[in-house]
Protein backbone atom coordinates (compact mmCIF):
# COMPACT_ATOMS: atom_id res chain seq x y z
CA UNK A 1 65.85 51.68 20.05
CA UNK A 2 63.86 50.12 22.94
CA UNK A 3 64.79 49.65 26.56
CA UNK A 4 66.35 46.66 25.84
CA UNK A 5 68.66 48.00 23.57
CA UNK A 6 69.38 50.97 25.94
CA UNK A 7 70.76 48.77 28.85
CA UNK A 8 72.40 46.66 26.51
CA UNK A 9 74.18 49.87 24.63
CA UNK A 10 75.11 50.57 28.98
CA UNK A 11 76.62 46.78 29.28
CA UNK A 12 78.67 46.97 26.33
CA UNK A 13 80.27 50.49 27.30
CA UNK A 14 81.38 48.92 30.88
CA UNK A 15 83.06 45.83 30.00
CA UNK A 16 83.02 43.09 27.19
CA UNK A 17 83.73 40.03 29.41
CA UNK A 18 86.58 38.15 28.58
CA UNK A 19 85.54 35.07 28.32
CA UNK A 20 85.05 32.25 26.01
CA UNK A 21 81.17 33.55 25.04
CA UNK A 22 81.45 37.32 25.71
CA UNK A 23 77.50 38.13 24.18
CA UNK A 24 76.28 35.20 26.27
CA UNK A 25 77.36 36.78 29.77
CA UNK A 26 76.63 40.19 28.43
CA UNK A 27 72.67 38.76 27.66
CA UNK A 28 72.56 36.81 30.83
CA UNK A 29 71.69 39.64 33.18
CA UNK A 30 68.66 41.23 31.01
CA UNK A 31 67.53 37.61 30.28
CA UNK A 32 69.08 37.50 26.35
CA UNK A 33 70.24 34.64 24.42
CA UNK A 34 74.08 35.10 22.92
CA UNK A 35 71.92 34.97 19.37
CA UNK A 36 69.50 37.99 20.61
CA UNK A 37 72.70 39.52 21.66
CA UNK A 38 74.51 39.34 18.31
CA UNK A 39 71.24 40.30 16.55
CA UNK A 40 70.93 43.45 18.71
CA UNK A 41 74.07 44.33 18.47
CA UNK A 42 74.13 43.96 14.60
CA UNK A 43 71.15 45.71 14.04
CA UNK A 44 72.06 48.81 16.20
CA UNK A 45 75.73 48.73 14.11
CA UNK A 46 73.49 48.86 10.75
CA UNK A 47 71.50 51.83 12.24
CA UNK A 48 74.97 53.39 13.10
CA UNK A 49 74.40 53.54 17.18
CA UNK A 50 77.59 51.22 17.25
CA UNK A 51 80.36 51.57 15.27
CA UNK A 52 82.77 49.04 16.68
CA UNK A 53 83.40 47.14 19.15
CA UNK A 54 87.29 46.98 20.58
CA UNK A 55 89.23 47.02 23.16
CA UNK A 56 90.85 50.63 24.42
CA UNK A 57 95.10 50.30 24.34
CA UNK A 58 97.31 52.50 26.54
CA UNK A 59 99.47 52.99 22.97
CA UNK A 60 103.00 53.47 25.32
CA UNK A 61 102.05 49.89 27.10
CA UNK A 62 101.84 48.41 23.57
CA UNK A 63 105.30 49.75 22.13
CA UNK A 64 103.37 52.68 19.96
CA UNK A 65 103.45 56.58 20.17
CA UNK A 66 100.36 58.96 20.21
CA UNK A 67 99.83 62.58 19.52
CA UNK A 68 96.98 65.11 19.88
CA UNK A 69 96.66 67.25 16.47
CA UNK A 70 94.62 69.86 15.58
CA UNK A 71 93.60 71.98 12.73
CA UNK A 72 91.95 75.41 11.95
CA UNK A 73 89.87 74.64 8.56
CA UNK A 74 87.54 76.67 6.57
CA UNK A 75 83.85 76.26 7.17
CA UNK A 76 82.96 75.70 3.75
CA UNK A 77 85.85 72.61 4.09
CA UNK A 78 85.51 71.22 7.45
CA UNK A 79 83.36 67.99 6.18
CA UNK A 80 85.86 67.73 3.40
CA UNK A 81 88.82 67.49 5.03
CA UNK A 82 87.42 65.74 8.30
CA UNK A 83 86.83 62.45 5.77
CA UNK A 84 90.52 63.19 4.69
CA UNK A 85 91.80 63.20 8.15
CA UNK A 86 89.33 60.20 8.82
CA UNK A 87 90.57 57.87 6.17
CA UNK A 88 94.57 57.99 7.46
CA UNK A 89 95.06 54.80 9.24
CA UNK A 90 96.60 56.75 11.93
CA UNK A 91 94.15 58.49 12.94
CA UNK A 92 92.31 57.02 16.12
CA UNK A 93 89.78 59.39 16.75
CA UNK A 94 88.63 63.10 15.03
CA UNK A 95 86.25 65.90 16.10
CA UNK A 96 85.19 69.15 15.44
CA UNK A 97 85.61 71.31 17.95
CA UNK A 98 84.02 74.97 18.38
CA UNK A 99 86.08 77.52 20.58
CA UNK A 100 84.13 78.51 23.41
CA UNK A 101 87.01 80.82 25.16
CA UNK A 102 89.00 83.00 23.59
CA UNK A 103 89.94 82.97 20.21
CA UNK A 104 91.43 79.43 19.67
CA UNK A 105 91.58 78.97 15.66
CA UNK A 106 91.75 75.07 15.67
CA UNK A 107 87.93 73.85 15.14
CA UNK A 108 89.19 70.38 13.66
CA UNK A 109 91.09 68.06 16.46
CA UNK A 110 92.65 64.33 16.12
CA UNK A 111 94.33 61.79 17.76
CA UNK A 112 96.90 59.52 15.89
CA UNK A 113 99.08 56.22 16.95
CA UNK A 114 102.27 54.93 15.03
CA UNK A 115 105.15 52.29 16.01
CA UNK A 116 107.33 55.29 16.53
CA UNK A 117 107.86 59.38 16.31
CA UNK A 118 109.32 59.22 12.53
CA UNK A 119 106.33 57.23 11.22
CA UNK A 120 103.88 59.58 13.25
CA UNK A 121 105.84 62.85 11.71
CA UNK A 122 105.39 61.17 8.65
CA UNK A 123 101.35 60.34 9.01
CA UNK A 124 101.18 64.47 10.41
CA UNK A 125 102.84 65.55 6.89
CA UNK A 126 101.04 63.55 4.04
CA UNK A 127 97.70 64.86 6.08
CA UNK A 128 99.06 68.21 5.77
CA UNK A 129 99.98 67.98 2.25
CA UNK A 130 96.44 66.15 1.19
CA UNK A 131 94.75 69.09 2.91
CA UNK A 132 96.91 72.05 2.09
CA UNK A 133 96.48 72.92 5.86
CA UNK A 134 99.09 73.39 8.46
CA UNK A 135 98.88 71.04 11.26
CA UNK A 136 99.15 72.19 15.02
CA UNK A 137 100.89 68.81 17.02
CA UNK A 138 100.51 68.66 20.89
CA UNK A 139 102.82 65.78 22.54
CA UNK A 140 101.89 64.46 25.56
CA UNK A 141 103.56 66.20 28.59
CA UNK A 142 101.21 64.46 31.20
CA UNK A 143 98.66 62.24 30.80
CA UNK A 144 95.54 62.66 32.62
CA UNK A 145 93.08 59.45 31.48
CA UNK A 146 89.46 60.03 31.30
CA UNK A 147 86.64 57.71 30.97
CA UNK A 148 83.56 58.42 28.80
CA UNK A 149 80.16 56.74 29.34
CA UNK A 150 77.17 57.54 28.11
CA UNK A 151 73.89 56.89 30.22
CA UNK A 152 70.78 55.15 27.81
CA UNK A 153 68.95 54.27 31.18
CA UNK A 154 68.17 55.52 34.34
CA UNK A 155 69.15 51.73 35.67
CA UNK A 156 71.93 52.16 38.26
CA UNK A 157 73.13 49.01 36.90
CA UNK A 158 73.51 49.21 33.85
């Protein structure tokens, strides 16, 4: 990855424009074509740096229902069942997690969306049952919305 690809990894987390030619206003600013865009872009999605681009939904503004769920699984099964978890259409995001205070047995954690509560209690027990593992559910009392960016360049912008 060069330093071209850095500050173009730094555009893409900020914003995709929306606009007719989204690559072409991306390029614009570090002097790339929409075509040496694309090719950038595809090439660092071979190479796994990206692996998609989309937009990020408040699910209650778009009619669905989320919940945080998490999971205490055997070392020897943690890859295992984390491609399990992974393949449910559901399932929005999934991490392993190590406890760093106290004595917290989930190390397995995931985030699922549904159209409603039934269909997510539904999603929560056929991943139980594939896994033989009991599944810890956390509903949203409050929501407190984060932002994650990760810094490829020392460029203040972007």
């Amino acid at each position: 990855m060069d330093e071209t690809d850095r500050k173009l990894l730094d555009r893409l987390q900020a914003s995709l424009p929306l606009v007719p030619r989204p690559f072409a206003a991306v390029g614009e600013p570090l002097g790339l074509s929409e075509d040496e865009v694309l090719e950038r872009v595809r090439a660092l999605h071979e190479r796994g740096l990206i692996r998609r681009i989309g937009p990020v939904l408040d699910p209650e503004k778009v009619g669905r229902v989320g919940l945080l769920a998490a999971m205490a699984v055997p070392a020897e099964r943690l890859e295992a069942v984390a491609v399990q978890v992974s393949d449910c259409d559901r399932v929005t995001h999934n991490y392993e997690r190590v406890a760093r205070h106290g004595t917290c047995p989930f190390n397995l954690w995931f985030t699922l969306t549904a159209g409603d509560r039934d269909e997510l209690a539904g999603a929560v027990e056929r991943l139980a049952e594939a896994t033989a593992l009991a599944i810890a559910t956390f509903p949203m009392r409050r929501k407190f919305k984060i932002g994650v960016r990760f810094s490829f360049t020392d460029d203040s912008d972007g």
